[in-house]
PDB file of N, CA and C in Angstrom:
ATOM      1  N   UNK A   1     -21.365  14.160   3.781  1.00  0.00           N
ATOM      2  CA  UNK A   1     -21.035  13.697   5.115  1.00  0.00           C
ATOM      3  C   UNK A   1     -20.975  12.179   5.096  1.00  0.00           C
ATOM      4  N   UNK A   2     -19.987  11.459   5.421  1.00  0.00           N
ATOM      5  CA  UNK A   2     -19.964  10.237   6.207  1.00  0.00           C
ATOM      6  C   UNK A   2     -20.240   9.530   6.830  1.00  0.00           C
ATOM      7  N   UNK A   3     -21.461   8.614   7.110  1.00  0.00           N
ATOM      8  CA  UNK A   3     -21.446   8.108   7.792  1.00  0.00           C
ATOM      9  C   UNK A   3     -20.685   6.798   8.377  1.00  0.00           C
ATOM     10  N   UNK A   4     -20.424   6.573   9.539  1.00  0.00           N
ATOM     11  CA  UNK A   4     -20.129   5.183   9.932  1.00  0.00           C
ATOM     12  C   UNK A   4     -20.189   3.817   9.275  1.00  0.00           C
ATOM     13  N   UNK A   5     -19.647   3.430   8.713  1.00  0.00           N
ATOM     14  CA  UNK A   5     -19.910   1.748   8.769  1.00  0.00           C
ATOM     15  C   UNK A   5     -19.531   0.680   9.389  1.00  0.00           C
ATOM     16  N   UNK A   6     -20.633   0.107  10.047  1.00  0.00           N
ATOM     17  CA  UNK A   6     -20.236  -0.885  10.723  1.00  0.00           C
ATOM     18  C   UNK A   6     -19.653  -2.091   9.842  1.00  0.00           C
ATOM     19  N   UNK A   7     -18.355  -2.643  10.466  1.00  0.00           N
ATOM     20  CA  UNK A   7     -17.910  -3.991  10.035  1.00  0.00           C
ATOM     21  C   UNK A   7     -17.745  -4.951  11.223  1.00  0.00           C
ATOM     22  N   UNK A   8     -17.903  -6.274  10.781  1.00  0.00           N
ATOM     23  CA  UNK A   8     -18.289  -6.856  11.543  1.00  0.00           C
ATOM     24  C   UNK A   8     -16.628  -7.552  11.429  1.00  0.00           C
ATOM     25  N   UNK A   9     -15.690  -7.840  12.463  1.00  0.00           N
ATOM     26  CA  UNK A   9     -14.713  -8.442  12.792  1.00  0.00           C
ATOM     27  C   UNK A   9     -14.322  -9.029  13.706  1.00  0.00           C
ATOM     28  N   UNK A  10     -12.908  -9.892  13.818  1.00  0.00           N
ATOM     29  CA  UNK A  10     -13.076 -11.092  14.760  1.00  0.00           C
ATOM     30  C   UNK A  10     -11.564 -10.214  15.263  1.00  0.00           C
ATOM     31  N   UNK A  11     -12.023 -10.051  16.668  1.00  0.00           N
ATOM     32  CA  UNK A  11     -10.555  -9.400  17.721  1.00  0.00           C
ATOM     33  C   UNK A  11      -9.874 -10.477  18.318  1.00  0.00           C
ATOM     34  N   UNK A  12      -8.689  -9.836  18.801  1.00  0.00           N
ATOM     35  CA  UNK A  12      -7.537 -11.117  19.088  1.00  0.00           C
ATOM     36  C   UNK A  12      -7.724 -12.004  19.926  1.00  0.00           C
ATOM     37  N   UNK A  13      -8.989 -11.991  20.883  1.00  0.00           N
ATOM     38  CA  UNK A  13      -9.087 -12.918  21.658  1.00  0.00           C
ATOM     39  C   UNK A  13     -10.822 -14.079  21.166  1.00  0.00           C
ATOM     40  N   UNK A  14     -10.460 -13.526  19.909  1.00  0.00           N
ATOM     41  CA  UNK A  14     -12.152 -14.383  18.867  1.00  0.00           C
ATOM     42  C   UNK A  14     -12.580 -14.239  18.910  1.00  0.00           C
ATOM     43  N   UNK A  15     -13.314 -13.068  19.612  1.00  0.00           N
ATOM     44  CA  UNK A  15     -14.856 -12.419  19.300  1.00  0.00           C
ATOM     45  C   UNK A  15     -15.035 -11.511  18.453  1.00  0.00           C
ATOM     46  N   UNK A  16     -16.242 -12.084  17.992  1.00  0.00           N
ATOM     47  CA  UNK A  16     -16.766 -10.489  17.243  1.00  0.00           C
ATOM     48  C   UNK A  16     -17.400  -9.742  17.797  1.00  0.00           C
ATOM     49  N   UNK A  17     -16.423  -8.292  16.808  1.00  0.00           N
ATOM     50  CA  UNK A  17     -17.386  -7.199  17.806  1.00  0.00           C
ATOM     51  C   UNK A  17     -17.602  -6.347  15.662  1.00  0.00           C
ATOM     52  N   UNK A  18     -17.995  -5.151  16.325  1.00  0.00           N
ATOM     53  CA  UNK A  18     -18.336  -4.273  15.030  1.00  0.00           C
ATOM     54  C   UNK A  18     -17.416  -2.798  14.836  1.00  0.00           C
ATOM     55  N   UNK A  19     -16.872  -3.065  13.924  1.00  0.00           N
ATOM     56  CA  UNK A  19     -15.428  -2.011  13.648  1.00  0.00           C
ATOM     57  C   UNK A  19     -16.659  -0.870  12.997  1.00  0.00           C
ATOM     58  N   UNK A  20     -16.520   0.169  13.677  1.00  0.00           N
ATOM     59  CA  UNK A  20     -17.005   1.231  13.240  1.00  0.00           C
ATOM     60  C   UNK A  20     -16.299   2.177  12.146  1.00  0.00           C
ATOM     61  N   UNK A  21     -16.247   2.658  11.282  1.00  0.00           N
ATOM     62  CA  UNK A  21     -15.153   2.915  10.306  1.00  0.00           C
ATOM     63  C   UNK A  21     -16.020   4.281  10.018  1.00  0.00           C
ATOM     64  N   UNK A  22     -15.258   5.341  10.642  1.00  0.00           N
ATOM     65  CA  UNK A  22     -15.587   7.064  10.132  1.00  0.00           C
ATOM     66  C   UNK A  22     -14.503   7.356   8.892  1.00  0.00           C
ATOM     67  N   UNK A  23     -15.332   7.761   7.696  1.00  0.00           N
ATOM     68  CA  UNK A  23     -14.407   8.013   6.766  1.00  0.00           C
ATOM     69  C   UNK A  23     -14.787   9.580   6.356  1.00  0.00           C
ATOM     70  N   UNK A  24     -15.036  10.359   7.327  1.00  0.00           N
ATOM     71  CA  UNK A  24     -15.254  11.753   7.532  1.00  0.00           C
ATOM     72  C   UNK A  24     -13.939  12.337   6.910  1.00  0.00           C
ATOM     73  N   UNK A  25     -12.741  11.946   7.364  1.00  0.00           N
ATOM     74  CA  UNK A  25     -11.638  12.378   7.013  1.00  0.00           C
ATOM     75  C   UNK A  25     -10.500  12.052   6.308  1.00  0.00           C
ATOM     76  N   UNK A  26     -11.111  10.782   5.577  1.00  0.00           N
ATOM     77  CA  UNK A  26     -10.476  10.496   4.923  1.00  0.00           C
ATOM     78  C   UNK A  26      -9.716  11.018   3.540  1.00  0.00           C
ATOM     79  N   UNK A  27      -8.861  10.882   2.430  1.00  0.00           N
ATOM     80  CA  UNK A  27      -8.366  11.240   1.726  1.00  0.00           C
ATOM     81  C   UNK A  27      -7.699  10.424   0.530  1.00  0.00           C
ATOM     82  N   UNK A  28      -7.798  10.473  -0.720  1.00  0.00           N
ATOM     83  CA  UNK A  28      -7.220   9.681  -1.590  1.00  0.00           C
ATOM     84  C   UNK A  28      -6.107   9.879  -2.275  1.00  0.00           C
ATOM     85  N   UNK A  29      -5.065   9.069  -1.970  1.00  0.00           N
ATOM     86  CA  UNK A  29      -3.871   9.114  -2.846  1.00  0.00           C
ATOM     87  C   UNK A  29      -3.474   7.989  -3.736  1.00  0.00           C
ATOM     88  N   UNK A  30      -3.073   8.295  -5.042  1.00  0.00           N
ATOM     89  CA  UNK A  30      -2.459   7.215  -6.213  1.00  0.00           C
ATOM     90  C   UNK A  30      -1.237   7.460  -5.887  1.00  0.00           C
ATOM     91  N   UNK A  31      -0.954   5.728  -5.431  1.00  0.00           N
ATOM     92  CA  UNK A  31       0.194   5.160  -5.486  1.00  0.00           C
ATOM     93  C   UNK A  31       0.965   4.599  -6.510  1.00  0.00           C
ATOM     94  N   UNK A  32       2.051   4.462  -6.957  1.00  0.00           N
ATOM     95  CA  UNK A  32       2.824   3.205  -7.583  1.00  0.00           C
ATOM     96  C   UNK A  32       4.366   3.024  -7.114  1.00  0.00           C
ATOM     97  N   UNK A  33       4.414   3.847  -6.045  1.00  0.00           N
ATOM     98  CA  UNK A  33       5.907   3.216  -5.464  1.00  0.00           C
ATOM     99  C   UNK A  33       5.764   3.416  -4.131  1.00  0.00           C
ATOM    100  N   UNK A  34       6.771   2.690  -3.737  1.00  0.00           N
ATOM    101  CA  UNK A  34       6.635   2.777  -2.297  1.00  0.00           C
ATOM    102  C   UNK A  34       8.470   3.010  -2.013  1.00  0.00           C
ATOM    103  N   UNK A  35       8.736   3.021  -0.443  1.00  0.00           N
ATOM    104  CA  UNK A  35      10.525   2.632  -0.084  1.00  0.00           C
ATOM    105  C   UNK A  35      10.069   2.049   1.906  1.00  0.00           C
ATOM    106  N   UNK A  36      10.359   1.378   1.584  1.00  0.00           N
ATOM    107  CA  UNK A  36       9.964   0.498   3.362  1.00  0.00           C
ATOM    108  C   UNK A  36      11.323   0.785   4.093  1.00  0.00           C
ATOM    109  N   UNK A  37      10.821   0.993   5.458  1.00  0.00           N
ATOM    110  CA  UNK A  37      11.706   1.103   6.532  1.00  0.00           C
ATOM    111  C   UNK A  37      11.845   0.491   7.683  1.00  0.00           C
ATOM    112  N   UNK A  38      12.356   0.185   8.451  1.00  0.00           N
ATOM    113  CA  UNK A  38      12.213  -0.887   9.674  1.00  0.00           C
ATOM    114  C   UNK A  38      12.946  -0.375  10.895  1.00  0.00           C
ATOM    115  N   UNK A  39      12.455  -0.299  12.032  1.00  0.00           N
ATOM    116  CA  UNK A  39      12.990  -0.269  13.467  1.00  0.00           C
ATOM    117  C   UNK A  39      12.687  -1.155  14.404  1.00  0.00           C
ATOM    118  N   UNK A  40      12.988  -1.316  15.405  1.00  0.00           N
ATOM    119  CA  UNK A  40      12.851  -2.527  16.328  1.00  0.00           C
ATOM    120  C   UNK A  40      11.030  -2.102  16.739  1.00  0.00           C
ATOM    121  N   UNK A  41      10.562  -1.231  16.779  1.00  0.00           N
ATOM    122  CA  UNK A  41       9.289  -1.220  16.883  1.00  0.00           C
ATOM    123  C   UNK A  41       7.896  -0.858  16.165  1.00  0.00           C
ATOM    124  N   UNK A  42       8.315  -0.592  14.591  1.00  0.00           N
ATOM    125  CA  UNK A  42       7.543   0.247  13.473  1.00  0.00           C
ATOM    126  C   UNK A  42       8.232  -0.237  12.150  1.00  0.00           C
ATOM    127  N   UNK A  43       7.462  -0.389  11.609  1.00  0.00           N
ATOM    128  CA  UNK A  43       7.717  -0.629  10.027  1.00  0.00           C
ATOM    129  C   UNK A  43       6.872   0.590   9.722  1.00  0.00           C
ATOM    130  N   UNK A  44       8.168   1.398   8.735  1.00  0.00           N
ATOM    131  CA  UNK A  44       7.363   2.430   8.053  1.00  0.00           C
ATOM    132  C   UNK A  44       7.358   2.435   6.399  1.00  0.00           C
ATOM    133  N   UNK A  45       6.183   2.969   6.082  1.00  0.00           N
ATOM    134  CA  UNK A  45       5.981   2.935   4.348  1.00  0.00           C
ATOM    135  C   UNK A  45       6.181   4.455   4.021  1.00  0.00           C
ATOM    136  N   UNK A  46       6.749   5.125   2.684  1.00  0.00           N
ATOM    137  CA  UNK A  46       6.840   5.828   2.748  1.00  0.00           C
ATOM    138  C   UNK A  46       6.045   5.894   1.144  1.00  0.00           C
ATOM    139  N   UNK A  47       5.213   6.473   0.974  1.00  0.00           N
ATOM    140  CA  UNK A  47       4.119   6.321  -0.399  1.00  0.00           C
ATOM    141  C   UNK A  47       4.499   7.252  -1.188  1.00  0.00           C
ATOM    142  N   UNK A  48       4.158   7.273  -3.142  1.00  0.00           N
ATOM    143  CA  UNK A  48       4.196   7.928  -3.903  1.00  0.00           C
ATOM    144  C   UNK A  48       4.288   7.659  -5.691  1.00  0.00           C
ATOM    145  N   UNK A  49       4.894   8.269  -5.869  1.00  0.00           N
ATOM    146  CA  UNK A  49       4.395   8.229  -7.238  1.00  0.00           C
ATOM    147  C   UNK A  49       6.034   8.185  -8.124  1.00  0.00           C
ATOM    148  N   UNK A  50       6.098   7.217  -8.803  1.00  0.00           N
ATOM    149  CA  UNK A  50       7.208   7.148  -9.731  1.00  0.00           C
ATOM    150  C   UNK A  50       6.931   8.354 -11.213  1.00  0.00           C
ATOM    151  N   UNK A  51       7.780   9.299 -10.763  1.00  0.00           N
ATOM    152  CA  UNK A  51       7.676  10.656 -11.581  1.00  0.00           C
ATOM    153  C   UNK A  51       8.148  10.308 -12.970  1.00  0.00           C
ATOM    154  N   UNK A  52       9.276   9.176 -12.997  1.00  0.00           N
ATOM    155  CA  UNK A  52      10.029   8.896 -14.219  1.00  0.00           C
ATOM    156  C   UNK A  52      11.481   9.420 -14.600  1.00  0.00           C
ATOM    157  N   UNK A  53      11.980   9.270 -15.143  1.00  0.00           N
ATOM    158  CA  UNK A  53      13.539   9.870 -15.821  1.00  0.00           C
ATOM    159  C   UNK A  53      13.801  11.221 -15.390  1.00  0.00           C
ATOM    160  N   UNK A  54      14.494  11.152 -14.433  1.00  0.00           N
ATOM    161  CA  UNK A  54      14.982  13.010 -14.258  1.00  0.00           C
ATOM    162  C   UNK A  54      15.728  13.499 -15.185  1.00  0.00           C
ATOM    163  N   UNK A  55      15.458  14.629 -15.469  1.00  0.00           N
ATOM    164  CA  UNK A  55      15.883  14.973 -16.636  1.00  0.00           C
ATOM    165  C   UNK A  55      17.479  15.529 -16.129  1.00  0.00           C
ATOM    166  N   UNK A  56      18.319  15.088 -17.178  1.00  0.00           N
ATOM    167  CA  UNK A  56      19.566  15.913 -17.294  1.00  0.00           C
ATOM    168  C   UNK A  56      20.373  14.452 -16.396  1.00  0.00           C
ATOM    169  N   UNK A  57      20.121  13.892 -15.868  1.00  0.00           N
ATOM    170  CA  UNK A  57      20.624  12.788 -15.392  1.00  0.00           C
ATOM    171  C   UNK A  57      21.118  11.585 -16.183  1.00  0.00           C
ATOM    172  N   UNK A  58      21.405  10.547 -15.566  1.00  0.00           N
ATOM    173  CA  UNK A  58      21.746   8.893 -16.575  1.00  0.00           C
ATOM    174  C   UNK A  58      20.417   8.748 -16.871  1.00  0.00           C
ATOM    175  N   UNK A  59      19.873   7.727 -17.944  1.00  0.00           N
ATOM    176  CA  UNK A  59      18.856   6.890 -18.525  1.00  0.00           C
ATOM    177  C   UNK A  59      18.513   5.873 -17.244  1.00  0.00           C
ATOM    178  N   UNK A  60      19.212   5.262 -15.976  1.00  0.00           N
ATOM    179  CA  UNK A  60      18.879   4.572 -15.141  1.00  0.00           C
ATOM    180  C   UNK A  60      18.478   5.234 -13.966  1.00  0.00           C
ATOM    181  N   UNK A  61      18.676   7.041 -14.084  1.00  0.00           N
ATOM    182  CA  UNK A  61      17.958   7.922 -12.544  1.00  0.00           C
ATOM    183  C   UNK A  61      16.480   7.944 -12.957  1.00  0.00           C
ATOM    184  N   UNK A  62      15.598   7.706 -11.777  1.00  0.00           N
ATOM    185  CA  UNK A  62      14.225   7.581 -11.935  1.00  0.00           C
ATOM    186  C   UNK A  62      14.359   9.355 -10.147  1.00  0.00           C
ATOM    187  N   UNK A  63      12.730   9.306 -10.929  1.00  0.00           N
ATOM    188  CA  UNK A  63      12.642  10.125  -9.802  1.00  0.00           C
ATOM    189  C   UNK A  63      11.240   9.752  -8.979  1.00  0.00           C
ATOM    190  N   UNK A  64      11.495   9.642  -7.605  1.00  0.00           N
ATOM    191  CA  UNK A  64      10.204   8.878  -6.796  1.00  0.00           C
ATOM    192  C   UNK A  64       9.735   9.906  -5.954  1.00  0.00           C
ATOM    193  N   UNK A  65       8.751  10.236  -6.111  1.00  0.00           N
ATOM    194  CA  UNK A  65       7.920  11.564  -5.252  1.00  0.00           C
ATOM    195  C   UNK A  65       7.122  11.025  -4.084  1.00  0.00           C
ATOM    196  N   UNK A  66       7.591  11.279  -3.262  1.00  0.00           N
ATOM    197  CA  UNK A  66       7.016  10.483  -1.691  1.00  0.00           C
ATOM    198  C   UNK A  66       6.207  11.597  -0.736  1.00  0.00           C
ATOM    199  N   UNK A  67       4.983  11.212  -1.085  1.00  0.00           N
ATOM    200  CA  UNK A  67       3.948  11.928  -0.519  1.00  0.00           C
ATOM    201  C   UNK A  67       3.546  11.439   0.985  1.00  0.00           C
ATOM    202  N   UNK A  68       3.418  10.719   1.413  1.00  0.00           N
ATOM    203  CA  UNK A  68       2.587   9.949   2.387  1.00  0.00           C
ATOM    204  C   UNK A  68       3.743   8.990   3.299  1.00  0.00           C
ATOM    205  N   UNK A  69       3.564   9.259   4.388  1.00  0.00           N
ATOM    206  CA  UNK A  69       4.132   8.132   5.281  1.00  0.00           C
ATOM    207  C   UNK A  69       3.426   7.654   6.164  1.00  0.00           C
ATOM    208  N   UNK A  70       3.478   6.226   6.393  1.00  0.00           N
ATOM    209  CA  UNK A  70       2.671   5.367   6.756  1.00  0.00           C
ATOM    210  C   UNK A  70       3.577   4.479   7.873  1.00  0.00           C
ATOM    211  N   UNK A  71       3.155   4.719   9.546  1.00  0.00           N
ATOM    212  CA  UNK A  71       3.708   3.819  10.516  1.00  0.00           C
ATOM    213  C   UNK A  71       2.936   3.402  11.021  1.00  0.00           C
ATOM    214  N   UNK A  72       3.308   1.443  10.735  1.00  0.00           N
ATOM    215  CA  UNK A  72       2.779   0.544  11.509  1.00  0.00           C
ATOM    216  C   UNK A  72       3.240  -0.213  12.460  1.00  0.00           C
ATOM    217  N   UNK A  73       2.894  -0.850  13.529  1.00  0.00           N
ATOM    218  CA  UNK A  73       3.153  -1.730  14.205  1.00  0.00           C
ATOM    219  C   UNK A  73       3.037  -2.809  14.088  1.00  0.00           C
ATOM    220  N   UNK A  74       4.529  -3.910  13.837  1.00  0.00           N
ATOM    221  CA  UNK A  74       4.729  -5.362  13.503  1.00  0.00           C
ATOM    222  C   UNK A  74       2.943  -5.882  13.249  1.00  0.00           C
ATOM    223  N   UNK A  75       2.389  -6.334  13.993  1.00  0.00           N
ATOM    224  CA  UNK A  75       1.157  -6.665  13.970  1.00  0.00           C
ATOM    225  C   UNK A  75       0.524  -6.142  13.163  1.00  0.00           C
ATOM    226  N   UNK A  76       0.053  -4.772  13.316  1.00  0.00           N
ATOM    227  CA  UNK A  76      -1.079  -4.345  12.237  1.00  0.00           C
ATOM    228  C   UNK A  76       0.236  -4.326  10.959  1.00  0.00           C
ATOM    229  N   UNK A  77       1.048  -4.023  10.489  1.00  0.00           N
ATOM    230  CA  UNK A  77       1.659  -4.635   9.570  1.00  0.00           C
ATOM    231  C   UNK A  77       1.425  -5.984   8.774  1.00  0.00           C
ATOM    232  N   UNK A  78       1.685  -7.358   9.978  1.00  0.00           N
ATOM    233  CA  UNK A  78       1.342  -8.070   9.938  1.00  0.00           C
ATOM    234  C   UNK A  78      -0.050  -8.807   9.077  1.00  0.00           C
ATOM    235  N   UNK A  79      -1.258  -8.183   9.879  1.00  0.00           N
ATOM    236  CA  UNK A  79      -2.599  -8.280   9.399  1.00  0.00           C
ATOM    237  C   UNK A  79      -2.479  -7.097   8.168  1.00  0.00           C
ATOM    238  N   UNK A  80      -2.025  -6.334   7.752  1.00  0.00           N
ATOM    239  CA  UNK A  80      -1.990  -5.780   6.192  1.00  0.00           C
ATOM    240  C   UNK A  80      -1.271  -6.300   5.344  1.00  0.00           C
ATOM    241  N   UNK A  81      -0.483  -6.800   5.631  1.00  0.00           N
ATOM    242  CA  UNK A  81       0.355  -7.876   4.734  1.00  0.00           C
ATOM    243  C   UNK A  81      -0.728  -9.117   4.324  1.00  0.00           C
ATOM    244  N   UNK A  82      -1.133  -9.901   5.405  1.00  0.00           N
ATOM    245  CA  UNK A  82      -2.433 -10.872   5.081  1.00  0.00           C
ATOM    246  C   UNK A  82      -3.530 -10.155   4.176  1.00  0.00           C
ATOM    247  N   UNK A  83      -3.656  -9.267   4.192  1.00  0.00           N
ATOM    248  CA  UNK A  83      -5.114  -8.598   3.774  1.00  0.00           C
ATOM    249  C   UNK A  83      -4.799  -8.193   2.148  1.00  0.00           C
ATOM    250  N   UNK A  84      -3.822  -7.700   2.151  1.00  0.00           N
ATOM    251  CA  UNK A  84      -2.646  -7.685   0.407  1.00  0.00           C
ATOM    252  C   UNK A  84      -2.839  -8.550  -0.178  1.00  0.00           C
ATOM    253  N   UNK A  85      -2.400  -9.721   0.859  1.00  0.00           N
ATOM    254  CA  UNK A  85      -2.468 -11.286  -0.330  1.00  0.00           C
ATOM    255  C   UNK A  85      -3.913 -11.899  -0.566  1.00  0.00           C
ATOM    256  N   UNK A  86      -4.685 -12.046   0.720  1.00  0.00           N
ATOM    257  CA  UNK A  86      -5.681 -12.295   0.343  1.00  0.00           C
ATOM    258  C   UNK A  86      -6.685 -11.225  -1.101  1.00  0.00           C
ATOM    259  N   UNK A  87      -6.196 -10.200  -0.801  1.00  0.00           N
ATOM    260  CA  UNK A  87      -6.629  -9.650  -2.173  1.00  0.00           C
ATOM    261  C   UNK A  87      -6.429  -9.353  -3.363  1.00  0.00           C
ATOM    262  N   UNK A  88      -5.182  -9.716  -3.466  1.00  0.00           N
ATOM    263  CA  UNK A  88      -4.389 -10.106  -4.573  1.00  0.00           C
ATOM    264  C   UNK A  88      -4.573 -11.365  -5.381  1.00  0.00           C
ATOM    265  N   UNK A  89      -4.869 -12.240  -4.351  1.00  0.00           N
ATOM    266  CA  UNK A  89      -5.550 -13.701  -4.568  1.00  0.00           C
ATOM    267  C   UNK A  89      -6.462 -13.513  -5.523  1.00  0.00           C
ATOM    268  N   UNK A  90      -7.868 -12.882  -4.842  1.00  0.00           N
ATOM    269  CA  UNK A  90      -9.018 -12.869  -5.513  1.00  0.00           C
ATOM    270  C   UNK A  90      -8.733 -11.914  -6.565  1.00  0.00           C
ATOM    271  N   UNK A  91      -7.984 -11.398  -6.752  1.00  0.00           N
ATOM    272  CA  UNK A  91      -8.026 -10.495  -8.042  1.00  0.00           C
ATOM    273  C   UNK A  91      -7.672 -11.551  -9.201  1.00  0.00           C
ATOM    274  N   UNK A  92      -6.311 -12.311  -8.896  1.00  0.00           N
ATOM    275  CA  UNK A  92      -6.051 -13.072  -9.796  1.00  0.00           C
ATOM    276  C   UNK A  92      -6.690 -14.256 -10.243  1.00  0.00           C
ATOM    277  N   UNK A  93      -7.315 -14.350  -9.466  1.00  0.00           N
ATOM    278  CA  UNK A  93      -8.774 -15.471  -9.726  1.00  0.00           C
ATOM    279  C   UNK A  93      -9.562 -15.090 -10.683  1.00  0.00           C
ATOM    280  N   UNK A  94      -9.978 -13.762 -10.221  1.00  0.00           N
ATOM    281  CA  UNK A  94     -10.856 -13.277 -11.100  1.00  0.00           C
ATOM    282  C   UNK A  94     -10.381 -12.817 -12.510  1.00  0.00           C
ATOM    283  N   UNK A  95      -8.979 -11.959 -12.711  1.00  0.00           N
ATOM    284  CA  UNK A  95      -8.825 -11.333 -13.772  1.00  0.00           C
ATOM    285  C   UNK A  95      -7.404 -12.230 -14.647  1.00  0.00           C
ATOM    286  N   UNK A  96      -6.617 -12.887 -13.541  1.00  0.00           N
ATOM    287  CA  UNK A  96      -5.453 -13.597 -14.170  1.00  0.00           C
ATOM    288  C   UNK A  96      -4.167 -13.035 -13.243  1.00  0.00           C
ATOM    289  N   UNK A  97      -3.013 -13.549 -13.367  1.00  0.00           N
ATOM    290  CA  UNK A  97      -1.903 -13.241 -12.942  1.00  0.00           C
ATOM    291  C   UNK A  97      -1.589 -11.794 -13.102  1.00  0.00           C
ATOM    292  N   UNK A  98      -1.128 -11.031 -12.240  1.00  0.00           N
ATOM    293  CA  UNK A  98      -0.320 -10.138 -12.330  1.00  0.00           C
ATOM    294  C   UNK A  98       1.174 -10.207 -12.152  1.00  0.00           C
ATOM    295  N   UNK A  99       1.596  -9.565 -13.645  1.00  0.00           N
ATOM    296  CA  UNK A  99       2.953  -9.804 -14.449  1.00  0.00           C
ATOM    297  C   UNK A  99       3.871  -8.767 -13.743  1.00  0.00           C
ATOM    298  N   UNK A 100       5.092  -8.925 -13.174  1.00  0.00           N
ATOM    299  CA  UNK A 100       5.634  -8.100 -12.846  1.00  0.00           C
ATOM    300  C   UNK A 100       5.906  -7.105 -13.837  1.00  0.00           C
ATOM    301  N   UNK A 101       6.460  -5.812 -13.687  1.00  0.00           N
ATOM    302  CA  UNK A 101       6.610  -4.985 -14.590  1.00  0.00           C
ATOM    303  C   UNK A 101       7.682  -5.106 -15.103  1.00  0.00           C
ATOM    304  N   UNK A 102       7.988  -4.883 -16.557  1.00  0.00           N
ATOM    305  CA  UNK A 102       9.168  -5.359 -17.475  1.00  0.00           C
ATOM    306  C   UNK A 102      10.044  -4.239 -17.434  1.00  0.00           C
ATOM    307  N   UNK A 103      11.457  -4.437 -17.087  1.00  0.00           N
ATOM    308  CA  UNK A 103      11.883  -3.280 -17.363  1.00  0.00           C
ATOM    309  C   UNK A 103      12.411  -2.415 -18.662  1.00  0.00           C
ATOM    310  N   UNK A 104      12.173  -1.240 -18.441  1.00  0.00           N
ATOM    311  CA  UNK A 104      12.375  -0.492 -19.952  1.00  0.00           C
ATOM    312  C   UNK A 104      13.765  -0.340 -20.596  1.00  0.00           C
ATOM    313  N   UNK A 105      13.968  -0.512 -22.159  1.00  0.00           N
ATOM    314  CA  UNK A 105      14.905  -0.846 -22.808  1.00  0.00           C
ATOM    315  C   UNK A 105      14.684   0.996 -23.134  1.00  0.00           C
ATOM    316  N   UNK A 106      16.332   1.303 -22.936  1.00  0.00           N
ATOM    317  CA  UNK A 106      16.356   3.015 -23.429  1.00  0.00           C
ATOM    318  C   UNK A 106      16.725   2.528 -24.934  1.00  0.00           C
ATOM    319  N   UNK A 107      16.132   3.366 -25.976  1.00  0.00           N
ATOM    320  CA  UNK A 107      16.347   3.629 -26.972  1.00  0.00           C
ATOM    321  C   UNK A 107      17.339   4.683 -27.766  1.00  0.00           C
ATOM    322  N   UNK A 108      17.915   3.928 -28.543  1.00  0.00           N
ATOM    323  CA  UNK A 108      19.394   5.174 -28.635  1.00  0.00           C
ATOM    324  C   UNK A 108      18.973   5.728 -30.486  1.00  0.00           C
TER     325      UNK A 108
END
């Protein structure tokens, strides 16, 4: 069972109050791809997993398995976009740059 954790955060008008966070129902998914979408009121993510080379296809068809969709609002978008970099930051502080991924040379 889950309990609550309180976090302590600063709301849009500067106070702190304490974000209660139930992770009763939560669930874990591995990501490595994503495909973003946009409307005048929602940015949506659509999550999953790069399956790799479909078979019987070209050497350049990949296949992307999209499990999870994710709609946010400009704002909380916004503040997850900040929260990405800021942690991306400290990662690379700590461990070094992260190298974009190289793309793969097919072998004949």
């Amino acid at each position: 069972m889950s309990e609550p954790t309180p976090q302590p955060v600063t709301d849009q008008a500067g106070q702190q109050v304490q974000l209660q966070l139930d992770r009763a129902n939560q669930t874990t998914t591995y990501v490595n791809a994503f495909h973003a979408q946009m409307n005048t009121d929602e940015l949506i993510l659509e999550l999953g997993l790069n399956a790799g080379p479909v078979p019987g296809a070209s050497p350049q068809a990949v296949q992307v398995e999209l499990s999870q969709r994710v709609v946010l609002s400009y704002p909380t978008a916004k503040r997850l976009a900040a929260a990405l970099v800021q942690n991306i930051n400290q990662y690379e502080q700590r461990f070094g740059e992260i190298k974009p991924p190289q793309p793969q040379s097919s072998a004949t």
